[in-house]
N, C-alpha and C. Protein backbone atom coordinates (compact mmCIF):
# COMPACT_ATOMS: atom_id res chain seq x y z
N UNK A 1 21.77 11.89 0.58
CA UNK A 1 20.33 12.04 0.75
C UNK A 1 19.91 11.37 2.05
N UNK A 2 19.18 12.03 2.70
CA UNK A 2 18.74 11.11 4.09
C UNK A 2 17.98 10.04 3.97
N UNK A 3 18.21 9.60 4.81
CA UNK A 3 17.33 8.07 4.54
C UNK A 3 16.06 7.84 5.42
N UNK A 4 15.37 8.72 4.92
CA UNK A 4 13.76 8.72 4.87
C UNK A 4 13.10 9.12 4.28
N UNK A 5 11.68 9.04 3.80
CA UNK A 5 10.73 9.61 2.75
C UNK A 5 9.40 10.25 3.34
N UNK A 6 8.72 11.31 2.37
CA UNK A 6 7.57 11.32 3.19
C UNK A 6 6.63 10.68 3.53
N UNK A 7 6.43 9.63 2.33
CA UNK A 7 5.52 8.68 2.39
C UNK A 7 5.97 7.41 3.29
N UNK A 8 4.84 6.58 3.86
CA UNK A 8 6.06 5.71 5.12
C UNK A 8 6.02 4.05 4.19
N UNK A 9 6.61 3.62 4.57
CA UNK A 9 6.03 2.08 4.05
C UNK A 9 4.83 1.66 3.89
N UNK A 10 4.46 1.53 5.10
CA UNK A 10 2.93 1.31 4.54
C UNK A 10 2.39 2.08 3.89
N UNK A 11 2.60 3.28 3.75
CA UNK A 11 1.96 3.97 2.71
C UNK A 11 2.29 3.46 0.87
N UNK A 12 3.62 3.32 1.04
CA UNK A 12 4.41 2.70 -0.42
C UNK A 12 3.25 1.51 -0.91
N UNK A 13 3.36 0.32 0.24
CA UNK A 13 2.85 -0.51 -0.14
C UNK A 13 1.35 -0.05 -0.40
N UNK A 14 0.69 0.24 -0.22
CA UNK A 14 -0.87 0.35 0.05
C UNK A 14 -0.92 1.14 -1.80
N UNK A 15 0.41 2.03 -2.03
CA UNK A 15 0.36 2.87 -3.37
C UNK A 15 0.45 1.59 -4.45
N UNK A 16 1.66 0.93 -4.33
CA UNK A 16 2.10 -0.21 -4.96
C UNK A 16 0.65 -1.25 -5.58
N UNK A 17 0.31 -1.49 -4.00
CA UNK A 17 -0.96 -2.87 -4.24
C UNK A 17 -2.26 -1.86 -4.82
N UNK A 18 -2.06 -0.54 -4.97
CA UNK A 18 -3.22 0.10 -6.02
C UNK A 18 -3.13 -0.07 -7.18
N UNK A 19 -2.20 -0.31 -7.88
CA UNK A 19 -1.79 -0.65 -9.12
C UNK A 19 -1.17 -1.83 -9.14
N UNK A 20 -1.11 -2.98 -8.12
CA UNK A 20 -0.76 -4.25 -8.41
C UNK A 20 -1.22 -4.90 -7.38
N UNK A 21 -2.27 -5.29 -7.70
CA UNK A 21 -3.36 -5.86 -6.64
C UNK A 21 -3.10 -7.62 -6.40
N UNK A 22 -2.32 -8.20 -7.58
CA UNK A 22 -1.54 -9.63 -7.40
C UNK A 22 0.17 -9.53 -7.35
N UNK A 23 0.24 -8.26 -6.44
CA UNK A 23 1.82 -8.87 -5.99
C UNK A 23 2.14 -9.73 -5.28
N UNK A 24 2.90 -9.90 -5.59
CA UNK A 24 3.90 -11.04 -3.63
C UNK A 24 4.70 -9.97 -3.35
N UNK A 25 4.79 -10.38 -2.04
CA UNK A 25 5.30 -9.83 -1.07
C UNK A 25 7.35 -9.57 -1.26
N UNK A 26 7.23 -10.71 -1.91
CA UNK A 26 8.82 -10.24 -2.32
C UNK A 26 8.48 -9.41 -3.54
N UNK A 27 7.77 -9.05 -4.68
CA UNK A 27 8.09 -8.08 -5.57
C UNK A 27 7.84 -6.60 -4.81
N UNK A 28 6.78 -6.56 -4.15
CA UNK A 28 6.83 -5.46 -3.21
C UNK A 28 7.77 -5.21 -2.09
N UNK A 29 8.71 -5.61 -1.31
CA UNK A 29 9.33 -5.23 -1.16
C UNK A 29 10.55 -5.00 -2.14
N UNK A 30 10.98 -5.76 -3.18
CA UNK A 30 11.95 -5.16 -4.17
C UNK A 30 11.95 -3.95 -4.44
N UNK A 31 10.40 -3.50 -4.93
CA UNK A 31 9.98 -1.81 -5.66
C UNK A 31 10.11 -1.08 -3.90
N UNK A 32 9.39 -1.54 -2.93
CA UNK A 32 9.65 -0.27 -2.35
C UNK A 32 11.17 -0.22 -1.18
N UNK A 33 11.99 -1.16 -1.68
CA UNK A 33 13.02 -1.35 -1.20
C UNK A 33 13.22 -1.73 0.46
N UNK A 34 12.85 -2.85 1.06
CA UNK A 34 13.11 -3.30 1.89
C UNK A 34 12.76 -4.95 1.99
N UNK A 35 13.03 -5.64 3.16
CA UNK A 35 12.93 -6.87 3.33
C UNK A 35 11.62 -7.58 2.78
N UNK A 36 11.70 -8.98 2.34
CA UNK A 36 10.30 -9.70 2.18
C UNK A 36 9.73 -9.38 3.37
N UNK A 37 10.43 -10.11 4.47
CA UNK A 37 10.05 -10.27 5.92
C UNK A 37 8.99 -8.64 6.26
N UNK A 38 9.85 -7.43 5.96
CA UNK A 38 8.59 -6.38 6.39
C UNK A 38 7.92 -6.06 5.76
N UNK A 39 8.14 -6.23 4.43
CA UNK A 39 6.58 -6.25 3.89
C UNK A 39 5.41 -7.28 3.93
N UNK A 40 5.55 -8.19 4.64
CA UNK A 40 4.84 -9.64 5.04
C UNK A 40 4.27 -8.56 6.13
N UNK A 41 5.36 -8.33 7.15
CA UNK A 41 4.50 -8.02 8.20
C UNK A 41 3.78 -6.31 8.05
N UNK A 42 4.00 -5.83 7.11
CA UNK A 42 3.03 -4.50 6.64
C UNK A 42 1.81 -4.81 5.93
N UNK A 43 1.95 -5.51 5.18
CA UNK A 43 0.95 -6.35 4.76
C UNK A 43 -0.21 -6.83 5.79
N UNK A 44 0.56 -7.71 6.46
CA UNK A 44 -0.49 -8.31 8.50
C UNK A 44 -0.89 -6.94 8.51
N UNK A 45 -0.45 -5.90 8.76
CA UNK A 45 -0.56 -5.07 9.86
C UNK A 45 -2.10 -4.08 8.82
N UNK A 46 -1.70 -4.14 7.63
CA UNK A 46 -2.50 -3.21 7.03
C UNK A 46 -3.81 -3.62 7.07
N UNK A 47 -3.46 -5.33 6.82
CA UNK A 47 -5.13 -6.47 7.08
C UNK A 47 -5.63 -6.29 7.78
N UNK A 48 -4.87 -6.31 9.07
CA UNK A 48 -5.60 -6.40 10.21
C UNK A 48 -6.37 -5.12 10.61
N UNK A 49 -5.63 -3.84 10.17
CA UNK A 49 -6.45 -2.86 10.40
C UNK A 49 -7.20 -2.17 9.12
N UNK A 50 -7.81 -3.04 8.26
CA UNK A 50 -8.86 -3.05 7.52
C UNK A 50 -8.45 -2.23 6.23
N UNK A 51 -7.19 -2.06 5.78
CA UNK A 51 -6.82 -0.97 4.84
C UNK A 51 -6.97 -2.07 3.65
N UNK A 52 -6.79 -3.07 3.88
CA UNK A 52 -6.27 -4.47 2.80
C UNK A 52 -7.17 -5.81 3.52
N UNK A 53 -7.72 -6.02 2.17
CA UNK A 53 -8.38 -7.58 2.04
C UNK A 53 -7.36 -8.26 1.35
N UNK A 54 -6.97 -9.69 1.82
CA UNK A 54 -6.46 -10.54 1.13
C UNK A 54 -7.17 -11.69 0.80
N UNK A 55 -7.52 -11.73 -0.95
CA UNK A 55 -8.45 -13.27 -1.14
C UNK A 55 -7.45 -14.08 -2.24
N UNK A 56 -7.43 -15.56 -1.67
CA UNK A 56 -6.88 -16.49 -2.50
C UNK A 56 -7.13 -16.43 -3.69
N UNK A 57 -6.24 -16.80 -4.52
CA UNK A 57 -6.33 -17.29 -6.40
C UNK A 57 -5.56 -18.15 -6.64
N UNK A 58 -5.68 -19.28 -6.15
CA UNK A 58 -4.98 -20.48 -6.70
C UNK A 58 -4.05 -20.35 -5.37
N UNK A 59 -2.88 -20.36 -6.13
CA UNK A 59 -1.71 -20.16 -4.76
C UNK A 59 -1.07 -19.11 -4.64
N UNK A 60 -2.06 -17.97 -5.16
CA UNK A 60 -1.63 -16.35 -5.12
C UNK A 60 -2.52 -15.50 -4.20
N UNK A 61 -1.99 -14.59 -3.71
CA UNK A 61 -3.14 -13.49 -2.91
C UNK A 61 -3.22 -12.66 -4.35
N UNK A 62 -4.28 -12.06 -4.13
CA UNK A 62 -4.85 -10.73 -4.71
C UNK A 62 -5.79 -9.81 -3.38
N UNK A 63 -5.06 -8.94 -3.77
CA UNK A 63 -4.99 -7.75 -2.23
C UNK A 63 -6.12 -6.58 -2.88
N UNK A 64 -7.39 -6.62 -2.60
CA UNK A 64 -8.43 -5.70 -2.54
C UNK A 64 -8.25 -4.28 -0.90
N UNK A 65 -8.15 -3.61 -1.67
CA UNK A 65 -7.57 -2.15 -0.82
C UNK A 65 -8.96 -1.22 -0.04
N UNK A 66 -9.44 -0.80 0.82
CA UNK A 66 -10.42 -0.29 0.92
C UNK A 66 -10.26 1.41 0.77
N UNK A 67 -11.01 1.52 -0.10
CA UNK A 67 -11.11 3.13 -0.47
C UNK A 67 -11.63 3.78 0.48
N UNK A 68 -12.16 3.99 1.18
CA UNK A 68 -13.59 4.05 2.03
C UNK A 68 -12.84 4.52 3.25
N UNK A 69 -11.44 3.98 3.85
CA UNK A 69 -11.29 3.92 4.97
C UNK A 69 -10.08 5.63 5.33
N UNK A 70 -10.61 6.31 6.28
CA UNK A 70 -9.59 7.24 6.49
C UNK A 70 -8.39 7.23 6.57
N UNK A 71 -7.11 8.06 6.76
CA UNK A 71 -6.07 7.68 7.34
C UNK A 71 -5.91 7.88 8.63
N UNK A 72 -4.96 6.86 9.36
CA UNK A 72 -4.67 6.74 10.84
C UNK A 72 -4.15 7.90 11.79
N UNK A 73 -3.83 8.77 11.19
CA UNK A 73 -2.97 10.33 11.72
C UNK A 73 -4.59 11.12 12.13
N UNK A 74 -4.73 11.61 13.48
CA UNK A 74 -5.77 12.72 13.80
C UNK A 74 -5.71 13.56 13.17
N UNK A 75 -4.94 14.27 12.62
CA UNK A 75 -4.93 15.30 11.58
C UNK A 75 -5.39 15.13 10.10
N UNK A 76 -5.47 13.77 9.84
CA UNK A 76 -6.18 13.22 8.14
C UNK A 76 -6.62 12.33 8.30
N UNK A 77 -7.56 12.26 9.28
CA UNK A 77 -8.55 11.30 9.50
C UNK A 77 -9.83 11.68 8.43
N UNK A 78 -10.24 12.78 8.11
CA UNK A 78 -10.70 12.74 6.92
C UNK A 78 -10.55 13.19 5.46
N UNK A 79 -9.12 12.40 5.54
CA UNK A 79 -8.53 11.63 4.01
C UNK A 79 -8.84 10.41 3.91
N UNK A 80 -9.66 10.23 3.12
CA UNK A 80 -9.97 8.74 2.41
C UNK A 80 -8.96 7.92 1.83
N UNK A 81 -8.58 6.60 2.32
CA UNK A 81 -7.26 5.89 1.01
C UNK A 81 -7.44 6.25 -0.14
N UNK A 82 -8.74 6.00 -0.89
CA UNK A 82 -8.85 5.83 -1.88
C UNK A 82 -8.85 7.33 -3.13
N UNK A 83 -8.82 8.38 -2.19
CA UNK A 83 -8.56 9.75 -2.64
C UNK A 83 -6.93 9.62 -2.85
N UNK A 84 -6.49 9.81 -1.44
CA UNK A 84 -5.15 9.85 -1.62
C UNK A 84 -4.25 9.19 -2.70
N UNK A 85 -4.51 7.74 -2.87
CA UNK A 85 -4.12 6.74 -3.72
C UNK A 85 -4.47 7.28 -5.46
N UNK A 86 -5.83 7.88 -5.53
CA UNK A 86 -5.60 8.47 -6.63
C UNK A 86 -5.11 9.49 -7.18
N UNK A 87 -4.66 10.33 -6.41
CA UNK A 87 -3.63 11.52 -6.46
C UNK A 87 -2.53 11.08 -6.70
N UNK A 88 -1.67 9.83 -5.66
CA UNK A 88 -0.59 9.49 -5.71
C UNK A 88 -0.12 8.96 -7.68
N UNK A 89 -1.39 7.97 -7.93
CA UNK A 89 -1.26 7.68 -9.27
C UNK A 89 -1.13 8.60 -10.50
N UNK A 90 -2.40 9.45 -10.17
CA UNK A 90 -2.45 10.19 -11.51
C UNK A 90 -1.15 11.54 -11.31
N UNK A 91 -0.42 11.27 -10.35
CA UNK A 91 1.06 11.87 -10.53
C UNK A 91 1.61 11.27 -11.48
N UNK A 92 1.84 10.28 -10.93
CA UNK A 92 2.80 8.93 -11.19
C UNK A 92 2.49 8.81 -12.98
N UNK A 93 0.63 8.80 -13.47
CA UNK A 93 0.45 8.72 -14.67
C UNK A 93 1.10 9.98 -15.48
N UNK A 94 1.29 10.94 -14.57
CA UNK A 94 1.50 12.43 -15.21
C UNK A 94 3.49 12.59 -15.47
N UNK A 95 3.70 11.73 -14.95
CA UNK A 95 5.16 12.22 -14.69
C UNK A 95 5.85 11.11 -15.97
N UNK A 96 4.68 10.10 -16.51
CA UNK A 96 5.53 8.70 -17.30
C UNK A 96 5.36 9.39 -18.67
């Protein structure tokens, strides 16, 4: 099987923290199979460009996702996260 998907990492993660909004960064990378280290820095990268809020809980993040925001590709710039993300799920609910 080749070793790529359609969905990219950051996309995994952004699916992941929709349905697990108090992960760490090492359980998310476990599920979407790669390093702590890049999902730390997918995580930065998603913050910084407004896809993901991170607010403290004790000595945990809980990662608030913005629905609201398009995706980064000129071609689905008007796809909303928060559309997409629910498609991705109610697969995911459809297939368990």
């Amino acid at each position: 099987m080749p070793d790529w998907t359609i969905i990219s990492k950051h996309g995994l993660v952004l699916n992941y923290l929709w349905g697990n909004p108090r992960s760490t960064a090492r359980e998310i990378a476990s599920v979407i199979k790669t390093t702590e280290w890049t999902a730390r820095k997918i995580i930065a990268e998603l913050e910084q460009e407004g896809y993901i809020e991170r607010q403290k809980a004790g000595r945990n993040n809980v990662y608030r996702l913005n629905p609201n925001i398009g995706l980064r590709h000129h071609t689905t710039r008007h796809v909303l996260l928060g559309n997409l993300l629910e498609v991705l799920a109610q697969q995911s609910e459809e297939s368990n």
